[in-house]
Protein backbone atom coordinates (compact mmCIF):
# COMPACT_ATOMS: atom_id res chain seq x y z
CA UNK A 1 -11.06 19.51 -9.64
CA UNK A 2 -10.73 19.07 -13.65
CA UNK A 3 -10.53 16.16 -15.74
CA UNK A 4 -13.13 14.44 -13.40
CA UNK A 5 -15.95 13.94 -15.71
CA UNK A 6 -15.71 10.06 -16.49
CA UNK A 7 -15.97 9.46 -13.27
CA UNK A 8 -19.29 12.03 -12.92
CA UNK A 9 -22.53 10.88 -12.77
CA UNK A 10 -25.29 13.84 -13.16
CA UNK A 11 -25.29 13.52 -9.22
CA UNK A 12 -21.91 14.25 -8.99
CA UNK A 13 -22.34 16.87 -11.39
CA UNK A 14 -25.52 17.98 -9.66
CA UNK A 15 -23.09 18.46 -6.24
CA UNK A 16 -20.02 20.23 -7.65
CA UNK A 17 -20.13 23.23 -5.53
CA UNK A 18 -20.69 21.60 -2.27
CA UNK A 19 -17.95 19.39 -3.45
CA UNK A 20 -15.71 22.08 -3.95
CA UNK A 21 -16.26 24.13 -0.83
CA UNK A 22 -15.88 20.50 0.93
CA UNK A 23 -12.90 20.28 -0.35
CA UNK A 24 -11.37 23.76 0.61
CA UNK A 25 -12.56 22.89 4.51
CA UNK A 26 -10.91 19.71 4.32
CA UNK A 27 -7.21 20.76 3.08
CA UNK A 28 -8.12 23.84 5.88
CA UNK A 29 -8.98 22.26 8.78
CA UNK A 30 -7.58 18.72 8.66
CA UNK A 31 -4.35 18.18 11.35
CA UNK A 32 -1.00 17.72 9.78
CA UNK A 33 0.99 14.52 10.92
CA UNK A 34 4.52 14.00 10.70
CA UNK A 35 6.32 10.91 10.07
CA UNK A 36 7.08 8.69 12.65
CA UNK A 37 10.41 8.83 14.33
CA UNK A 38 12.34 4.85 14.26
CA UNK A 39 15.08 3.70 12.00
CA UNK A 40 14.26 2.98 7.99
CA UNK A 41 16.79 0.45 6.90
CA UNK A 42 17.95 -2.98 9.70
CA UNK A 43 18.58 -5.84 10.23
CA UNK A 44 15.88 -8.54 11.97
CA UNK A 45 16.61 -11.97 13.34
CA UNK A 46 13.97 -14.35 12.86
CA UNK A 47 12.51 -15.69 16.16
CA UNK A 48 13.06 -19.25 15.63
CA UNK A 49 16.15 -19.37 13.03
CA UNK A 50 15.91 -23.39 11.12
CA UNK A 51 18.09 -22.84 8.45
CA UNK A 52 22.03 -23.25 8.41
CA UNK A 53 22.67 -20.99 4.95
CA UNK A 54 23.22 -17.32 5.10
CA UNK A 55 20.55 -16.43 2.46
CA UNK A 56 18.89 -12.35 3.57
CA UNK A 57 15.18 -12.00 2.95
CA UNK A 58 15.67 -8.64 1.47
CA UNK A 59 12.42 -6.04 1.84
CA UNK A 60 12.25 -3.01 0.41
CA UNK A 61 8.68 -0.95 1.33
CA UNK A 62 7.97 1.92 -0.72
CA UNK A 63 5.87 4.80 -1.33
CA UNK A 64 3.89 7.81 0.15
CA UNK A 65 2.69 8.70 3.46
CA UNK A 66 0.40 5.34 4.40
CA UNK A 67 3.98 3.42 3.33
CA UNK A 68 6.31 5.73 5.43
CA UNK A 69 3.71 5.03 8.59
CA UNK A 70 2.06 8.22 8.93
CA UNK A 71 -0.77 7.95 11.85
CA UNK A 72 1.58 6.45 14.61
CA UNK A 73 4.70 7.77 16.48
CA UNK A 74 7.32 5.52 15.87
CA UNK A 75 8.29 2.99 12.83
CA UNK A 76 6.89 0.03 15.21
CA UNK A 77 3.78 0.79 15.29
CA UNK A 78 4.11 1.59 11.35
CA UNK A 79 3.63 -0.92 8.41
CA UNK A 80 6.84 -1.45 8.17
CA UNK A 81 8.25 -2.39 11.74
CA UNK A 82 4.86 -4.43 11.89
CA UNK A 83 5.66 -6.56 8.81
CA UNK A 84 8.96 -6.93 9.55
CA UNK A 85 7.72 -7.87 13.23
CA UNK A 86 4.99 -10.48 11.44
CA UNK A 87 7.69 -11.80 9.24
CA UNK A 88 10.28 -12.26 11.90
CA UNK A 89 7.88 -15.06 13.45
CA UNK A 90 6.97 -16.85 10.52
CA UNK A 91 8.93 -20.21 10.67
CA UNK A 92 8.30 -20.90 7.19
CA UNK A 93 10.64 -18.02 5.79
CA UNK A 94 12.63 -18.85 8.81
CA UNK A 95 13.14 -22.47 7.19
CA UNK A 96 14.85 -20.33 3.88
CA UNK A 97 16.25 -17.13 4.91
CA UNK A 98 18.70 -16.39 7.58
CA UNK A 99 17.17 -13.02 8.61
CA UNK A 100 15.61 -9.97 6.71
CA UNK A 101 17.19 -7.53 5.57
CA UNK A 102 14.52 -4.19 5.07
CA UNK A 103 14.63 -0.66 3.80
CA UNK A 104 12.08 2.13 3.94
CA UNK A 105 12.13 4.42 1.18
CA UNK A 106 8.85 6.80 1.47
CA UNK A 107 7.64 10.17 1.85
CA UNK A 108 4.32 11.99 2.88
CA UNK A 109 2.70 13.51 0.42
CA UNK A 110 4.27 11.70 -2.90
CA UNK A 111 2.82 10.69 -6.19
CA UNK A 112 3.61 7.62 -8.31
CA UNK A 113 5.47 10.14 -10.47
CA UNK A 114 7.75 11.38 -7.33
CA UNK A 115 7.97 7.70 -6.28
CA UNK A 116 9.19 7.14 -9.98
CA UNK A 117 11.87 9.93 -9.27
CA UNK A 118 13.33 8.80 -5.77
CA UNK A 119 13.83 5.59 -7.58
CA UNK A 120 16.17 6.86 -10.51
CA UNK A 121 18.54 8.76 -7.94
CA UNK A 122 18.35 5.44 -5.10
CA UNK A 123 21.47 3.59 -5.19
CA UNK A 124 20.96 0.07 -6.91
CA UNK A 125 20.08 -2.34 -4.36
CA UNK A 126 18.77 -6.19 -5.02
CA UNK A 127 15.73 -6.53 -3.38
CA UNK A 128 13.19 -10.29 -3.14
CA UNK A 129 10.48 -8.35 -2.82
CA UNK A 130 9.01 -4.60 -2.45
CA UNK A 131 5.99 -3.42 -1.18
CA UNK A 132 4.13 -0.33 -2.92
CA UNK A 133 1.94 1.93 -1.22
CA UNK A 134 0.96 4.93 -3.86
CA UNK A 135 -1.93 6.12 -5.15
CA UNK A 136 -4.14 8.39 -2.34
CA UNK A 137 -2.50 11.70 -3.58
CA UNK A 138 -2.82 10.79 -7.31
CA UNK A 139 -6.27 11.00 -6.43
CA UNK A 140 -6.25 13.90 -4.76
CA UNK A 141 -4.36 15.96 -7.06
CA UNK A 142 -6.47 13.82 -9.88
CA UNK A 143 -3.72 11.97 -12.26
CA UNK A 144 -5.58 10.57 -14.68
CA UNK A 145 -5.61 6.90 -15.12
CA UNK A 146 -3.61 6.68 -18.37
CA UNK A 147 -0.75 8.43 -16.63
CA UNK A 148 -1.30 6.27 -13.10
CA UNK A 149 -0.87 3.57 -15.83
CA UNK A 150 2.36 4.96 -17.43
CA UNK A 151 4.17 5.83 -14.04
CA UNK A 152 2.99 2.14 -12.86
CA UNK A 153 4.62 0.52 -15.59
CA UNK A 154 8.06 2.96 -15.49
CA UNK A 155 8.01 1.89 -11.72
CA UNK A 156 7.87 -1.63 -12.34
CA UNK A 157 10.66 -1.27 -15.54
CA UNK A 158 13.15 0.27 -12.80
CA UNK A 159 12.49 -1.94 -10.10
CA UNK A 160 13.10 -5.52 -12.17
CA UNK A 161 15.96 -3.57 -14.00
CA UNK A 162 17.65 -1.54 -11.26
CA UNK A 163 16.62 -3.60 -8.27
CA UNK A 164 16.64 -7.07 -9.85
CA UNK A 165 13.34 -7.13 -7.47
CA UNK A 166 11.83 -10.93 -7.75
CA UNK A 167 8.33 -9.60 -6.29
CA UNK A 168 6.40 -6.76 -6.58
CA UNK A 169 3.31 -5.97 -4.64
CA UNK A 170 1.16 -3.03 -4.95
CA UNK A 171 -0.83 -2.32 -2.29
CA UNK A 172 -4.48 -1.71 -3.37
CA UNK A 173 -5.97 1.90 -2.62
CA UNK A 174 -7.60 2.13 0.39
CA UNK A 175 -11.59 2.53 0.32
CA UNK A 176 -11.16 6.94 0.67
CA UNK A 177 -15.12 6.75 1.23
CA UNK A 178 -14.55 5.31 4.65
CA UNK A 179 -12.19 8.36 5.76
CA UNK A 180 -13.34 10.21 8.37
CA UNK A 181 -11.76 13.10 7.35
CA UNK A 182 -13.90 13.48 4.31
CA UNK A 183 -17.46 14.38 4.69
CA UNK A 184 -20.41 13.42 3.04
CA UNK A 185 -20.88 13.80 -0.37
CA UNK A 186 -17.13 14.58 -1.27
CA UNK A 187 -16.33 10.61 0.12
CA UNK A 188 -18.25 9.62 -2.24
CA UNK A 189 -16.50 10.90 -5.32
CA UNK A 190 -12.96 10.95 -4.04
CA UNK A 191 -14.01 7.13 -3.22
CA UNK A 192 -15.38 6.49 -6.94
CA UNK A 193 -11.69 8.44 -8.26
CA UNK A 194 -9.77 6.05 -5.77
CA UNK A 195 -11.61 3.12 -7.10
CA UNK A 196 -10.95 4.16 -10.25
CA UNK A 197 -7.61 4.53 -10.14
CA UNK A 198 -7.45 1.19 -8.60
CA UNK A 199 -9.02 -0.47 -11.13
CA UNK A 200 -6.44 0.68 -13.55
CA UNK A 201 -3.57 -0.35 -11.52
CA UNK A 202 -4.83 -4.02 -11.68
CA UNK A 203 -5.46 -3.48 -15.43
CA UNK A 204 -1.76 -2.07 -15.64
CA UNK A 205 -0.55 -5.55 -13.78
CA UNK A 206 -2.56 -7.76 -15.48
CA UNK A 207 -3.00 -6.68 -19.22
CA UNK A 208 0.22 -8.28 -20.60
CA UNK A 209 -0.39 -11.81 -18.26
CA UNK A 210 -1.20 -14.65 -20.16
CA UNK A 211 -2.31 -16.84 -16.91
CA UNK A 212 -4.47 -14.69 -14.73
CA UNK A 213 -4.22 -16.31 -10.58
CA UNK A 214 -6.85 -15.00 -8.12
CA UNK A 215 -6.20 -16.58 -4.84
CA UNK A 216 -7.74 -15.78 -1.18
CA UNK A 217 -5.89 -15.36 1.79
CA UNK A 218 -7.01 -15.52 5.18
CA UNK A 219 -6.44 -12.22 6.71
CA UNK A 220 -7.41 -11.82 10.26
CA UNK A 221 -9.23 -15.02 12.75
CA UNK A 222 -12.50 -12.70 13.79
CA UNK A 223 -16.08 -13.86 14.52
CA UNK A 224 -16.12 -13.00 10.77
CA UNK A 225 -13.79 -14.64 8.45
CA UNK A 226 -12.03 -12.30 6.18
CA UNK A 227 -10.29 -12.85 3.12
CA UNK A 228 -8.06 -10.54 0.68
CA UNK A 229 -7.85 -10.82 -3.19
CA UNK A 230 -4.91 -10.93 -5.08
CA UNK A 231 -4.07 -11.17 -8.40
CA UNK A 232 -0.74 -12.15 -9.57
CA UNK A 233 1.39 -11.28 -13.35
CA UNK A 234 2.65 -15.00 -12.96
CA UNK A 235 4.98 -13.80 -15.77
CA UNK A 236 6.96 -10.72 -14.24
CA UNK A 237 6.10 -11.39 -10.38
CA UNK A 238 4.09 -8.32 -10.45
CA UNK A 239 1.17 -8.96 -7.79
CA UNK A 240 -1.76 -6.67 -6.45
CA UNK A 241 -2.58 -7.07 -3.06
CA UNK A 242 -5.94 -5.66 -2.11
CA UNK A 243 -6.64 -4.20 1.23
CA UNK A 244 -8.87 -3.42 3.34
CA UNK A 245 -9.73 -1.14 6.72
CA UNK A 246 -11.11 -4.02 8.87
CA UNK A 247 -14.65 -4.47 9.38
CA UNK A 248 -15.54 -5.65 12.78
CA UNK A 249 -17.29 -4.17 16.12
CA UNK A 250 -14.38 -1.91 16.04
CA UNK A 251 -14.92 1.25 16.20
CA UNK A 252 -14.01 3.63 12.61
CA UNK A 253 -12.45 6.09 14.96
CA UNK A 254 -9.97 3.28 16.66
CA UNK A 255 -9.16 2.34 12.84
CA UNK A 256 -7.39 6.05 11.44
CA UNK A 257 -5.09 8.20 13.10
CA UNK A 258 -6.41 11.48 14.65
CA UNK A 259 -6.11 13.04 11.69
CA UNK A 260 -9.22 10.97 9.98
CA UNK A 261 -7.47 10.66 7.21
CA UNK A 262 -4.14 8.05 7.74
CA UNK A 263 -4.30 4.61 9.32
CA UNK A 264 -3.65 3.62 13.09
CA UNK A 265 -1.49 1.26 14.50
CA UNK A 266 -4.36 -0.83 14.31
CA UNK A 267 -5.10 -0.81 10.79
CA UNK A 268 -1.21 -0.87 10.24
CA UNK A 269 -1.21 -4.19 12.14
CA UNK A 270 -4.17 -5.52 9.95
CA UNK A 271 -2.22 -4.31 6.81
CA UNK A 272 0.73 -6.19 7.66
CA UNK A 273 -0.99 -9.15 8.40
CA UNK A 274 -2.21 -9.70 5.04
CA UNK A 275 1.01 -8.61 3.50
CA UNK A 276 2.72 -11.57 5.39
CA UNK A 277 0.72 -13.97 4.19
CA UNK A 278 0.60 -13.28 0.89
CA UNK A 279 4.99 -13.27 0.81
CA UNK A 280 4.45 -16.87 2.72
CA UNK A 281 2.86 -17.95 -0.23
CA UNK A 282 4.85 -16.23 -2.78
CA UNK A 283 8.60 -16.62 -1.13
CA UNK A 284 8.01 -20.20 0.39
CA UNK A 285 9.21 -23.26 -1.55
C-alpha cells in the first residue's frame, strides 16, 4: 500500500508488516462471487396504480460489485430488484408515476474511474434519479481522495449532461471495519481509508451548496429506532445517502454473503429500505 500516510497514525505505522502480510492472505484466501443471474433493465407495475397519466419513474442504479448485487443469486434478492420491489408498493410514487422504469448498469470489481468510463460509451438515456454505489475498490487499490474527488465530480457532469438525471444519490461507503473478511488490525485501516474517502465524497457534494439540508429518515421499525443521514446539494440534486449494515441481535454472519466481504440479501433489503425512503421524500410532491 503507498500513498497511505495521512491516514497513518504511528500505530498504523507501527503495524505495517502485519498489515501487509494480512493483506496478501486476504486477496489469497477470500471466495470469489459472481454476479447474480436476473434481468438488468424492466419494467414494474406499481401494486396499487392511483394515477391516470402515463408519467415512468425512471431508475437507473449504478456502480461496482455491492450495486450489481454481488452476495445473492439472483437480481431479487439484490439491491436492485429489492428497491424496485420497495418502490413498487409505495402508494405515494404510485399517486405520480405510472410504473418504473429501471436499469442496472454495474460491474464487480470497478472504480469510480471505470464507472466514469462505462458512462461515456452508455447510450444517452433520461433518467429521475440514479443510485451510486462506488467507492470499496478505490479503497482497496488506494485512489487518493483528490482523484475520488475529480472522478466524483466528472460522474456527476455526465450524468446531469448526458442523462438529464434530476437526482443523484451516492451511496455512502460501507463501514469496511465491520467485514468479516478482513481481520484484525488491517479492518482497522482499510476502515479509516474507507472513511476517508467518504468524507471526501460528501465534501465533493457539498462544497459548491449554498444551503446545506441534513434530514433523518427512519430506516427500519426495530426494538431500536434507526435513522440514516443525508445531506442534500439543494442546488444540483446531488444527495449523499449514508448507510449502514444494521445493528440489531442479528447475527454479523447473517448480514454479508459467504464471502465476508459483500452484503446478503438481508443487508440488501435494509439498503433498499432506506433508499426508498429517501426518493419518497425527494420525488413526492
Amino acid at each position: 500500500m503507498k500513498n497511505i500516510s495521512s491516514v497513518w497514525s504511528w500505530q498504523h505505522r507501527l503495524l505495517s508488516p502485519l498489515y501487509w502480510y494480512q493483506a496478501k492472505q486476504v486477496k489469497r484466501d477470500t471466495l470469489r462471487l459472481d454476479e447474480p443471474k436476473g434481468a438488468r433493465e424492466g419494467v414494474t407495475a406499481f401494486i396499487t396504480p392511483t394515477t391516470n397519466n402515463d408519467l415512468p419513474l425512471r431508475l437507473l442504479v449504478l456502480g461496482d460489485s455491492a450495486a450489481a448485487g454481488v452476495g445473492v443469486a439472483h437480481q431479487s434478492q439484490a439491491l436492485l430488484g429489492q428497491l424496485v420491489t420497495a418502490l413498487s408498493e409505495q402508494p405515494l410514487l404510485a399517486s405520480q408515476y405510472a410504473y418504473i422504469d429501471w436499469q442496472l448498469h454495474a460491474t464487480s470489481g470497478h472504480t469510480s474511474f471505470e464507472l466514469l468510463q462505462r458512462l461515456y460509451i452508455m447510450p444517452s438515456l433520461a433518467v429521475d434519479i440514479a443510485v451510486i454505489s462506488i467507492g470499496v475498490n478505490d479503497t482497496v487499490k488506494n485512489i487518493s481522495p483528490k482523484h475520488w474527488q475529480h472522478n466524483i465530480q466528472a460522474i456527476i457532469a455526465i450524468l446531469q449532461r448526458k442523462f438529464q438525471a434530476k437526482h443523484i444519490v451516492f451511496m455512502g461507503l460501507p463501514p469496511m471495519q465491520q467485514m468479516p473478511a478482513l481481520p484484525k488490525p488491517l479492518n482497522y485501516l482499510i476502515g479509516d481509508m474507507a472513511s476517508r474517502l467518504d468524507h471526501a465524497l460528501q465534501q465533493q457534494i457539498t462544497q459548491t451548496t449554498v444551503v446545506k439540508s441534513s434530514i433523518d429518515y427512519p430506516v427500519m421499525q426495530s426494538s431500536t429506532t434507526q435513522t440514516t443521514a443525508a445531506i442534500a446539494n439543494t442546488r444540483s440534486h446531488v444527495h449523499f445517502l449514508a448507510i449502514h449494515i444494521p445493528t440489531s441481535d442479528i447475527s454479523r454472519q447473517q448480514l454479508f454473503a459467504k464471502d465476508g466481504f459483500h452484503p446478503s440479501a438481508l443487508t440488501y433489503a435494509h439498503w433498499a429500505q432506506q433508499i426508498q425512503l429517501f426518493m419518497v421524500y425527494h420525488l413526492v410532491k
